[in-house]
Protein backbone atom coordinates (compact mmCIF):
# COMPACT_ATOMS: atom_id res chain seq x y z
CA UNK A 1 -25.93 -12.72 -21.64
CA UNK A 2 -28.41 -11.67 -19.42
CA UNK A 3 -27.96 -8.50 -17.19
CA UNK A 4 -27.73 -9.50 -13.96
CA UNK A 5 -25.76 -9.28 -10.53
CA UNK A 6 -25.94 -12.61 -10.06
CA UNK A 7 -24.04 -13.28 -13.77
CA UNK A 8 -21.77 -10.49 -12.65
CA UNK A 9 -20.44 -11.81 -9.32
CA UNK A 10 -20.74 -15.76 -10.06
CA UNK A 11 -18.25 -14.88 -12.82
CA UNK A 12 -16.76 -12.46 -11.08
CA UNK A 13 -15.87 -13.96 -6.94
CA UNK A 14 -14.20 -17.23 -7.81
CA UNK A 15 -13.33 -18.01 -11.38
CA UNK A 16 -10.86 -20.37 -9.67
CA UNK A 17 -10.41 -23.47 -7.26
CA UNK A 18 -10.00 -21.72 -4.01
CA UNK A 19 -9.41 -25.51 -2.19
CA UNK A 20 -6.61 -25.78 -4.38
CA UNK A 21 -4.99 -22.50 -3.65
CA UNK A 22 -5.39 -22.58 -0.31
CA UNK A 23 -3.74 -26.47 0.35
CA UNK A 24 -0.80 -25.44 -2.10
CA UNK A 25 -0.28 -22.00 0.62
CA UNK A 26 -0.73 -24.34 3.45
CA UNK A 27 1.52 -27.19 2.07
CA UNK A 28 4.17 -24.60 1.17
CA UNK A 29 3.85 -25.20 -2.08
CA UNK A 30 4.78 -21.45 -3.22
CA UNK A 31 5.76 -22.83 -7.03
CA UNK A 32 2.65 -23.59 -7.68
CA UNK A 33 1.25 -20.19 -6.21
CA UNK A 34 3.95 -18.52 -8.03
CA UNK A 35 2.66 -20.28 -11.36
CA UNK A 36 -0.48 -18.39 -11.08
CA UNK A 37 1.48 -15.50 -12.47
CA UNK A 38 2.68 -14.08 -15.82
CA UNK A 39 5.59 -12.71 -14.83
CA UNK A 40 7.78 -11.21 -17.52
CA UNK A 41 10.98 -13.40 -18.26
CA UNK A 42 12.91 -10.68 -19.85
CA UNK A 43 14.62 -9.37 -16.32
CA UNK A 44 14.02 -10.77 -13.11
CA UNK A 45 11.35 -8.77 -11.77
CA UNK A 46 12.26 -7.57 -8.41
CA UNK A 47 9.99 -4.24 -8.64
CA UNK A 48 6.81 -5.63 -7.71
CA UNK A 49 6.14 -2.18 -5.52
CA UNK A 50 5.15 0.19 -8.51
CA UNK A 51 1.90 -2.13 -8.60
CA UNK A 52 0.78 -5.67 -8.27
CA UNK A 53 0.60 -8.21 -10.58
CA UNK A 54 -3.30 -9.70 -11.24
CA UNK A 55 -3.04 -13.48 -11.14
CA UNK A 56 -3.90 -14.99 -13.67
CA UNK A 57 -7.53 -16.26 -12.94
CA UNK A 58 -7.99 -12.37 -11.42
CA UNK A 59 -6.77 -11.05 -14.64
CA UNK A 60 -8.90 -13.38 -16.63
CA UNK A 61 -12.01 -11.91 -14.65
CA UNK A 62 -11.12 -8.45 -15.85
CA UNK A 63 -11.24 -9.63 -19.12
CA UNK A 64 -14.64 -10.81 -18.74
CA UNK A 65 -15.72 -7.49 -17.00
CA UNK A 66 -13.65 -5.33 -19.56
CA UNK A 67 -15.84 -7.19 -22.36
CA UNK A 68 -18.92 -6.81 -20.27
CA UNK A 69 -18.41 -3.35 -19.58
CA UNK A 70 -17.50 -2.54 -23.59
CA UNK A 71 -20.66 -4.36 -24.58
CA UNK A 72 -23.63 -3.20 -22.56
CA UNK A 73 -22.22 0.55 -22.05
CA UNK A 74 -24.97 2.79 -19.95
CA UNK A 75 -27.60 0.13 -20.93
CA UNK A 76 -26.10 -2.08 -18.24
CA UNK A 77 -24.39 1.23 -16.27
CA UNK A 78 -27.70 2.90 -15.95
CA UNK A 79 -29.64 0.14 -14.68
CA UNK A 80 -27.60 -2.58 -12.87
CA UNK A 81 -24.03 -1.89 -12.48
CA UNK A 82 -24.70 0.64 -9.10
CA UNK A 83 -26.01 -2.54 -6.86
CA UNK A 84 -22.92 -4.71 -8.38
CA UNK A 85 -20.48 -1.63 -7.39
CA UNK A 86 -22.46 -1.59 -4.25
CA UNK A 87 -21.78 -5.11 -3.88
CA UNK A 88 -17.74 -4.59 -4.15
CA UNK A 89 -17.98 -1.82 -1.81
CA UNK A 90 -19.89 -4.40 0.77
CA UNK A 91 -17.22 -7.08 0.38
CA UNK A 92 -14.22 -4.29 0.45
CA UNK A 93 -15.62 -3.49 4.21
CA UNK A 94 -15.89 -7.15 4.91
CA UNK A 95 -12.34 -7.83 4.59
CA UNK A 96 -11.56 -5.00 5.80
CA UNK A 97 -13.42 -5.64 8.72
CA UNK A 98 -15.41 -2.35 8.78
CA UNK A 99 -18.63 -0.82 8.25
CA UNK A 100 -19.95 -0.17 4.41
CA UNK A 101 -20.49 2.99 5.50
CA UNK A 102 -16.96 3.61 6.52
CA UNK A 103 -15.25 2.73 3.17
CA UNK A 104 -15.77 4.40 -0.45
CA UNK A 105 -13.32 2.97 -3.71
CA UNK A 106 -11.26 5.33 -5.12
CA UNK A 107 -8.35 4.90 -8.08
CA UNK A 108 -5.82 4.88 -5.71
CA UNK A 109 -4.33 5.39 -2.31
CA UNK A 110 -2.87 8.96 -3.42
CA UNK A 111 -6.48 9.95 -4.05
CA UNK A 112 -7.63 9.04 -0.99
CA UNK A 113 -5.04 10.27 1.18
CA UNK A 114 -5.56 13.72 -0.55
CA UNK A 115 -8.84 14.01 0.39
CA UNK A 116 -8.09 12.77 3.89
CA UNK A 117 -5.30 15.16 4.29
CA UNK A 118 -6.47 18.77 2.26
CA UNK A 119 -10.62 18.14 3.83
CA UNK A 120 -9.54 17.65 6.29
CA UNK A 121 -11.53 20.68 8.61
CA UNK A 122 -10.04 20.43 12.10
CA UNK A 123 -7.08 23.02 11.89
CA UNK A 124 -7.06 26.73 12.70
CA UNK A 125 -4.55 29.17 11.74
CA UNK A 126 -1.70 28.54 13.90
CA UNK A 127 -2.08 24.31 14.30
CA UNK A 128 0.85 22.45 13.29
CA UNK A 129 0.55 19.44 11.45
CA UNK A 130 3.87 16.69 11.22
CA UNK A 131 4.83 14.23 8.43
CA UNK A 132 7.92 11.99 8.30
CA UNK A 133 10.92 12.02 5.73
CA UNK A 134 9.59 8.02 4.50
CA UNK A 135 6.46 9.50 4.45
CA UNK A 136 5.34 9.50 0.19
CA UNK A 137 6.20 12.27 -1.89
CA UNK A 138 2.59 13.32 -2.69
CA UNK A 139 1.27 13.34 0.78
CA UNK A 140 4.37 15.64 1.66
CA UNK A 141 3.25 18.00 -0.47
CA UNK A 142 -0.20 17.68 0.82
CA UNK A 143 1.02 18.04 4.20
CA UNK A 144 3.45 21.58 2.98
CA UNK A 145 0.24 22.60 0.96
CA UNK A 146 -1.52 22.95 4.31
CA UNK A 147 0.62 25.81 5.26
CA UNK A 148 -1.03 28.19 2.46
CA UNK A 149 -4.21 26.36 2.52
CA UNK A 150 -4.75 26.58 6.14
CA UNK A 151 -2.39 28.75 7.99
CA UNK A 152 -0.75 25.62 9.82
CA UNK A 153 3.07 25.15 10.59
CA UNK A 154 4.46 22.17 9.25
CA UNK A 155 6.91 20.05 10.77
CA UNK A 156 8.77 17.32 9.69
CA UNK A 157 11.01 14.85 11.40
CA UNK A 158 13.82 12.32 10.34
CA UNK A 159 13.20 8.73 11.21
CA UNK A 160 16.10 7.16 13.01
CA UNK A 161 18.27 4.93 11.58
CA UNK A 162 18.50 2.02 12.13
CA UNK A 163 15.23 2.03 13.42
CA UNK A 164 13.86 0.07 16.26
CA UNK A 165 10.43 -0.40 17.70
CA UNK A 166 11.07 1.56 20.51
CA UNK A 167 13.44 4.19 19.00
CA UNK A 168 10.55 4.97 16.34
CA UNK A 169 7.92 5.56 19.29
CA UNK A 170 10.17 7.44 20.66
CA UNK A 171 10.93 9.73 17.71
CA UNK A 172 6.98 10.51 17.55
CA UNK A 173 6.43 11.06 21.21
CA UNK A 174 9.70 13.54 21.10
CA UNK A 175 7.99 15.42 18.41
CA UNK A 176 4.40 15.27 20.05
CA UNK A 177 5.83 16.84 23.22
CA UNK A 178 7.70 19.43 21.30
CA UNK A 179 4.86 21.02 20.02
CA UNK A 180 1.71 21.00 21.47
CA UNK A 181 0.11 22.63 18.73
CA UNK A 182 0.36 19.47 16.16
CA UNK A 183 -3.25 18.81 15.21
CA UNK A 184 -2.44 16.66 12.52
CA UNK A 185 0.23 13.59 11.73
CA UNK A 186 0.60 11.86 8.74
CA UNK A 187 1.92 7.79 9.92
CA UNK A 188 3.20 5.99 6.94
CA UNK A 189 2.06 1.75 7.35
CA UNK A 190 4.43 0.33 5.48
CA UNK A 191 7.28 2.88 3.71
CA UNK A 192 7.68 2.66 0.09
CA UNK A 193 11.12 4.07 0.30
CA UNK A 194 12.45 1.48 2.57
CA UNK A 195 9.59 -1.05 3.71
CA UNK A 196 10.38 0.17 7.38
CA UNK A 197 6.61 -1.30 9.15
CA UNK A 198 5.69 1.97 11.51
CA UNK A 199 4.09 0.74 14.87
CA UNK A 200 1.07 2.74 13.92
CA UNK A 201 -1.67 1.61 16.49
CA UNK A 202 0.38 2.50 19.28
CA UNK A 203 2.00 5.35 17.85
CA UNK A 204 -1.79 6.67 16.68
CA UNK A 205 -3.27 6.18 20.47
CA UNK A 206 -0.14 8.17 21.31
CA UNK A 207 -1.27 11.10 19.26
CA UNK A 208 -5.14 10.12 20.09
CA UNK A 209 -4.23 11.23 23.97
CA UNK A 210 -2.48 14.28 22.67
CA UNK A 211 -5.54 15.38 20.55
CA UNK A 212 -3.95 14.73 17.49
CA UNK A 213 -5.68 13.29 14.80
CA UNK A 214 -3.40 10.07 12.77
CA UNK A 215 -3.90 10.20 8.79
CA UNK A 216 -2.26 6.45 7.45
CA UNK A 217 -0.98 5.87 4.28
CA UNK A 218 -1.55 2.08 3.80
CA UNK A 219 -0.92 1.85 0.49
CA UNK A 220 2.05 -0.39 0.86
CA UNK A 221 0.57 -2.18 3.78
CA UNK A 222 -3.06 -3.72 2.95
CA UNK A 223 -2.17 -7.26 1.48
CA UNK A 224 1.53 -7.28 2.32
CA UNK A 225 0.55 -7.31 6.11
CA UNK A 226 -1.81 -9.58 7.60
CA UNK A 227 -4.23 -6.81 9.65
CA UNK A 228 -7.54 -5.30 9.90
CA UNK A 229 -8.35 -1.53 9.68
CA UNK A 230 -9.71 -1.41 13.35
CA UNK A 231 -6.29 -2.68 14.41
CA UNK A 232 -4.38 0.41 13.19
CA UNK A 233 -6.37 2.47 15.78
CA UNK A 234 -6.68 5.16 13.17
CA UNK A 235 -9.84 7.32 12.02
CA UNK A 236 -8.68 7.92 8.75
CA UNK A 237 -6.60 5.55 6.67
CA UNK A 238 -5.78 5.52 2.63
CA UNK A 239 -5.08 2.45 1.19
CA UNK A 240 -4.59 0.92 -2.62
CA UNK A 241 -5.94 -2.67 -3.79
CA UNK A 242 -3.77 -2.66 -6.95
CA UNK A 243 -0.56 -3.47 -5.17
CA UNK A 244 -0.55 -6.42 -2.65
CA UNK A 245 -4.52 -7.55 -3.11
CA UNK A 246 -3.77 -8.09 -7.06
CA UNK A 247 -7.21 -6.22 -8.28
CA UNK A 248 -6.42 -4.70 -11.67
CA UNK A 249 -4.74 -0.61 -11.72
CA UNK A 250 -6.65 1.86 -10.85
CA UNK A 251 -8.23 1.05 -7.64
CA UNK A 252 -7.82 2.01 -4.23
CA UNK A 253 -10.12 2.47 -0.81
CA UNK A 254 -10.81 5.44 1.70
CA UNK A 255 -11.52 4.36 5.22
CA UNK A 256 -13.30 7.21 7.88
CA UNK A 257 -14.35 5.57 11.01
CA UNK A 258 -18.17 6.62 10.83
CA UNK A 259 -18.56 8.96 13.78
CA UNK A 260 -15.41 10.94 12.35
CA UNK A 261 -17.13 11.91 8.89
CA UNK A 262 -17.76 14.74 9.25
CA UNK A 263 -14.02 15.77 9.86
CA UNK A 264 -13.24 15.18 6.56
CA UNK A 265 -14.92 18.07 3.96
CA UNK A 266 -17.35 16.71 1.06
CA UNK A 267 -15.22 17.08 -2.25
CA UNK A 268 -15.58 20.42 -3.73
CA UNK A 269 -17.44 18.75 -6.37
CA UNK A 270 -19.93 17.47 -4.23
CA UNK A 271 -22.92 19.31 -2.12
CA UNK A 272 -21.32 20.23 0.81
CA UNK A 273 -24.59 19.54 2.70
CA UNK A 274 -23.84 15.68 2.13
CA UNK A 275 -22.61 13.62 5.56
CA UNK A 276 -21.66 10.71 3.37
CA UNK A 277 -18.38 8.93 3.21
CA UNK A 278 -19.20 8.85 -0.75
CA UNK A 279 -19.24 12.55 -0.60
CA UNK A 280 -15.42 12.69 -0.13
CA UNK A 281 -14.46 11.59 -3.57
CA UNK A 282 -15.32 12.61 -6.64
CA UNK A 283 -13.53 10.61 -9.04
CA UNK A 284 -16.17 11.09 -12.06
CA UNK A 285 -15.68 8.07 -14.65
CA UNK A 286 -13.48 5.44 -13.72
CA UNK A 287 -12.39 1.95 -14.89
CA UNK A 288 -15.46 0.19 -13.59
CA UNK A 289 -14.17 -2.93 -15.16
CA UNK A 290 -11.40 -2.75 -12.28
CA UNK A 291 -13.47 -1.77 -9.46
CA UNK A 292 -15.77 -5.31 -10.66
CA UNK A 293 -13.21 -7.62 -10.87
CA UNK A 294 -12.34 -6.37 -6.77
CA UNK A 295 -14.34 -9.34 -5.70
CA UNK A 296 -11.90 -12.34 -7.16
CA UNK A 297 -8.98 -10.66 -6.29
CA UNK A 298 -10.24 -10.62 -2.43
CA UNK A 299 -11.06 -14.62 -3.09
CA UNK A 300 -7.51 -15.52 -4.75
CA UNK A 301 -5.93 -13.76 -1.63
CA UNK A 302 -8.33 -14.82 0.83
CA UNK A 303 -7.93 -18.57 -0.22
CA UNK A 304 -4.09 -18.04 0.30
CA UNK A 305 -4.49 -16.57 4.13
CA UNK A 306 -3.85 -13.46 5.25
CA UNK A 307 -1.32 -14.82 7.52
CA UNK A 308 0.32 -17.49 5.14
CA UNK A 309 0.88 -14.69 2.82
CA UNK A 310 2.50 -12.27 4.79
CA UNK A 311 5.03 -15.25 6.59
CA UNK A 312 5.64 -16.35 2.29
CA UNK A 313 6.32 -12.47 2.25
CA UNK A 314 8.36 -12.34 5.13
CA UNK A 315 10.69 -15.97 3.86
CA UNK A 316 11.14 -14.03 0.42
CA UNK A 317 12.69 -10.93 1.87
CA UNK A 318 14.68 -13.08 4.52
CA UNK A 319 16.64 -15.22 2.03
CA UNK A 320 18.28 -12.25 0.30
CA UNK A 321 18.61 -10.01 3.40
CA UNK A 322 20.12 -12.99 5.76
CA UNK A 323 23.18 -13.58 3.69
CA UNK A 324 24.11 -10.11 2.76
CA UNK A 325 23.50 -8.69 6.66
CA UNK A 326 26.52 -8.83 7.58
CA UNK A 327 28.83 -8.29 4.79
CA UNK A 328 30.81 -4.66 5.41
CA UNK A 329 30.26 -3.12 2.38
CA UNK A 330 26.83 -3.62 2.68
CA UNK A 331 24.09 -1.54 4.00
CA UNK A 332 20.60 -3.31 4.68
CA UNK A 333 18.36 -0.26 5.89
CA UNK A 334 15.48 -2.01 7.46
CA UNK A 335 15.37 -3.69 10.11
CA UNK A 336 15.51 -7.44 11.05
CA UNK A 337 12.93 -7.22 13.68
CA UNK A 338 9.75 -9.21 12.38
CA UNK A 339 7.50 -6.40 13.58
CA UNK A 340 9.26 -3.79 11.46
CA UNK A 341 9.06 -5.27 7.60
CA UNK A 342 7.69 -7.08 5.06
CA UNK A 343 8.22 -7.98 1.44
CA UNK A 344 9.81 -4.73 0.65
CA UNK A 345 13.88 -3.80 1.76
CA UNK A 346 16.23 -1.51 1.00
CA UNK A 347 19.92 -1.00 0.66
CA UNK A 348 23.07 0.72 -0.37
CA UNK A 349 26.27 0.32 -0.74
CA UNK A 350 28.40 1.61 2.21
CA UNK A 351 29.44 5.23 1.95
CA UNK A 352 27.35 5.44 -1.16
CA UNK A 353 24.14 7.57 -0.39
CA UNK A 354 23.45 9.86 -3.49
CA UNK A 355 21.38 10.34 -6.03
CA UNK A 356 23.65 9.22 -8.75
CA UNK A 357 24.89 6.53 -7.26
CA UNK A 358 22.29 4.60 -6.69
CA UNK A 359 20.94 5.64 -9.38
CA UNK A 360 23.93 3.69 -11.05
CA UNK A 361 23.70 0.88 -8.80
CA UNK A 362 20.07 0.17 -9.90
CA UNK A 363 20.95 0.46 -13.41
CA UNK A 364 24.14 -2.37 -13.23
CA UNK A 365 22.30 -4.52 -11.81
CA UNK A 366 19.79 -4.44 -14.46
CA UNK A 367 22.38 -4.48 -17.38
CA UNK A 368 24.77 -6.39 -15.99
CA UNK A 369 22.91 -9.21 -14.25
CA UNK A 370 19.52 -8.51 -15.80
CA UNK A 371 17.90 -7.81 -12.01
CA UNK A 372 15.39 -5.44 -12.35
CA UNK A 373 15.14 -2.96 -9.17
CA UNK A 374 14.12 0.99 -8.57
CA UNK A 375 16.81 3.26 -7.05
CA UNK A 376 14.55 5.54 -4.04
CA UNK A 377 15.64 9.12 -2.80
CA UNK A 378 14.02 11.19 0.03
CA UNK A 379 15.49 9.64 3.22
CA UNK A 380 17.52 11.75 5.66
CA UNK A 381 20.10 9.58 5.35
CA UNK A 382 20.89 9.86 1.52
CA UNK A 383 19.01 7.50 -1.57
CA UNK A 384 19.08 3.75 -1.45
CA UNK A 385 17.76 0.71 -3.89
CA UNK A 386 14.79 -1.16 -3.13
CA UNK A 387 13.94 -5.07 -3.92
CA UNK A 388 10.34 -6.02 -3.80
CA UNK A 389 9.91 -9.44 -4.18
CA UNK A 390 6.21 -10.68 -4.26
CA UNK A 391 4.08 -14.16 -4.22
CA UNK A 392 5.36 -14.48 -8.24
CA UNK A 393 8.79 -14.62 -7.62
CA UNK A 394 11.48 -17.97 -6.58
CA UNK A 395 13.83 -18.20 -4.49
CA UNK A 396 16.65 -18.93 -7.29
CA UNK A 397 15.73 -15.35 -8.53
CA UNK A 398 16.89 -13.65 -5.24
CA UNK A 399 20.18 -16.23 -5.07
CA UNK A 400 21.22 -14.48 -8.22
CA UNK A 401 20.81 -11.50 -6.71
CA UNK A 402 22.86 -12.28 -3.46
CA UNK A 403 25.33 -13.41 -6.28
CA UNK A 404 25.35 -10.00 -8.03
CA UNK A 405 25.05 -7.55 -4.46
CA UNK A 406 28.46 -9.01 -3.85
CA UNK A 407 29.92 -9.02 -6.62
CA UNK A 408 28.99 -5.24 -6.50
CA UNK A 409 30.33 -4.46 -3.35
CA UNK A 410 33.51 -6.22 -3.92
């Protein structure tokens, strides 16, 4: 096979019928969407959050790169696989709705938001910098590593609970107006611990009029919500494509709004002379194979609709939450407002907030009714399970596990 970046991306953009995607999304026709995935039939998968599942057209493109990749090496690396990387990079910032310029691929949204967070140059000894307790693990520690990196103080609040949109903005602007010395907040799009949706733009032109910078973790967020970048109203924003876009593991995206570069420190293994948004990670080899097959991923979703996607989302997470909402020994963490969630919900039993017990919880309803689900700790309020459904699974999966919820809690 010739070398080539038209080869590469004909093979690569659309090795599917995007018509026939997109009238199955628009007719409703979710089984046949759902089709398009391999899902395991061992358990019924309702852990989709950990990472996406590649369709199966996407995955067959990997494939194709993974061979191509394997069999030209650095003959094709070297001379013609820099413009095709190029080329992913152009059509990340195209549906993205950004500038090339703003956006560099990384492995994953953790890498990104590490850069954004410990480069970041703005602080002095003395700032204070603020994070949130459904905020990820890793960037709370990169947030508490600023303290002995920088000198900062660093705060951190409890989101309330149950949240609303205004009680949230309200939480934030307490906080803001507390201490006048926060630099630096850390917004969280979509929460992997609960799915809570954070009202970031307005809660990021809050801390814009305050002189404090907003670092978002959209990891959760791109591809489970229908948005742009710009709309977030943020600078700086880490995101992954390996959960709700479907590319293969191992890739993610770093947004800096151009004119706020130079904010964010080169990479220590980069000359720190270089203005570039490339200059910010330094991920040395990577799985180019994943970063190629970026391009059909972005077609299989983008012949879906943005919009269709996220409502399909939205119907998924409804028709377990709805019937369960009101049952007493039941506790449904996020909210029902359609501004505030997603795919992704959380809940415990009532009165049942540890560790261990949820812990348990998770694990009957795997052995017992074969429901596959991930217990998640670090809220205020005590540890919870989550259920992630995704475009793969049917709505008879989540009636079985309305079925097995109360037979729990009974």
């Amino acid at each position: 096979m010739d070398i080539d970046r038209r080869t590469l991306l004909g093979a690569t953009a659309l090795p599917f019928m995007p018509g026939v995607l997109s009238t199955a999304a628009s007719a409703g026709d979710w089984a046949s969407i759902a089709g398009e995935y391999a899902v395991t039939r061992d358990v019924i998968q309702l852990e989709h959050g950990n990472w996406g599942m590649m369709p199966q057209p996407v995955l067959q493109a990997y494939r194709a790169m993974i061979e191509r990749v394997n069999r030209d090496t650095s003959y094709y690396a070297r001379r013609g696989m820099a413009g095709d990387l190029e080329a992913v990079r152009a059509q990340v910032a195209d549906a993205m709705e950004v500038a090339i310029e703003e956006i560099v691929l990384t492995r994953n949204a953790t890498e990104a938001l590490k850069a954004l967070i410990l480069q970041y140059n703005h602080l002095q000894s003395g700032d204070a910098v603020l994070y949130a307790d459904l905020d990820y693990d890793s960037m709370q520690a990169s947030m508490d590593a600023l303290a002995a990196t920088r000198g900062v103080r660093v705060s951190k609040i409890a989101l309330p609970e149950p949240a609303t949109h205004q009680n949230l903005l309200d939480a934030y602007q307490t906080a803001f107006d507390a201490d006048p010395g926060i630099r630096m907040v850390l917004l969280t799009h979509v929460s992997h611990r609960t799915g809570l949706v954070l009202p970031v733009a307005e809660i990021a032109t809050m801390a814009r009029q305050r002189g404090i910078d907003a670092i978002v973790d959209a990891a959760h967020s791109v591809g489970q919500l229908d948005f742009r970048l710009p709309d977030l109203k943020a600078d700086f924003i880490g995101m992954n494509l390996h959960k709700w876009i479907g590319a293969p593991l191992g890739v993610g995206a770093l947004y800096i709004r151009k004119e706020r570069i130079e904010a964010i420190d080169p990479d220590p293994a980069e000359s720190p002379t270089r203005t570039d948004i490339v200059a910010r990670v330094h991920t040395g080899t990577v799985d180019y194979a994943a970063q190629l097959t970026v391009p059909a991923a972005l077609a299989f979703q983008a012949a879906i609709g943005g919009p269709r996607r996220e409502a399909r989302l939205k119907q998924l997470r409804d028709h377990w939450v709805r019937p369960l909402r009101d049952t007493p020994q039941i506790q449904i963490l996020t909210p029902d407002d359609p501004g505030l969630y997603g795919a992704i919900t959380s809940f415990r039993l009532r009165g049942r907030a540890t560790h261990d017990e949820n812990v348990a919880l998770a694990r009957t309803l795997l052995e017992r009714h074969r429901i596959f689900t991930v217990h998640r700790d670090g809220l205020a309020s005590g540890s919870c399970v989550r259920v992630t459904p995704a475009l793969a699974t049917h709505e008879s999966e989540l009636d079985r596990l309305v079925e097995a919820i109360r037979e729990l809690a009974s």
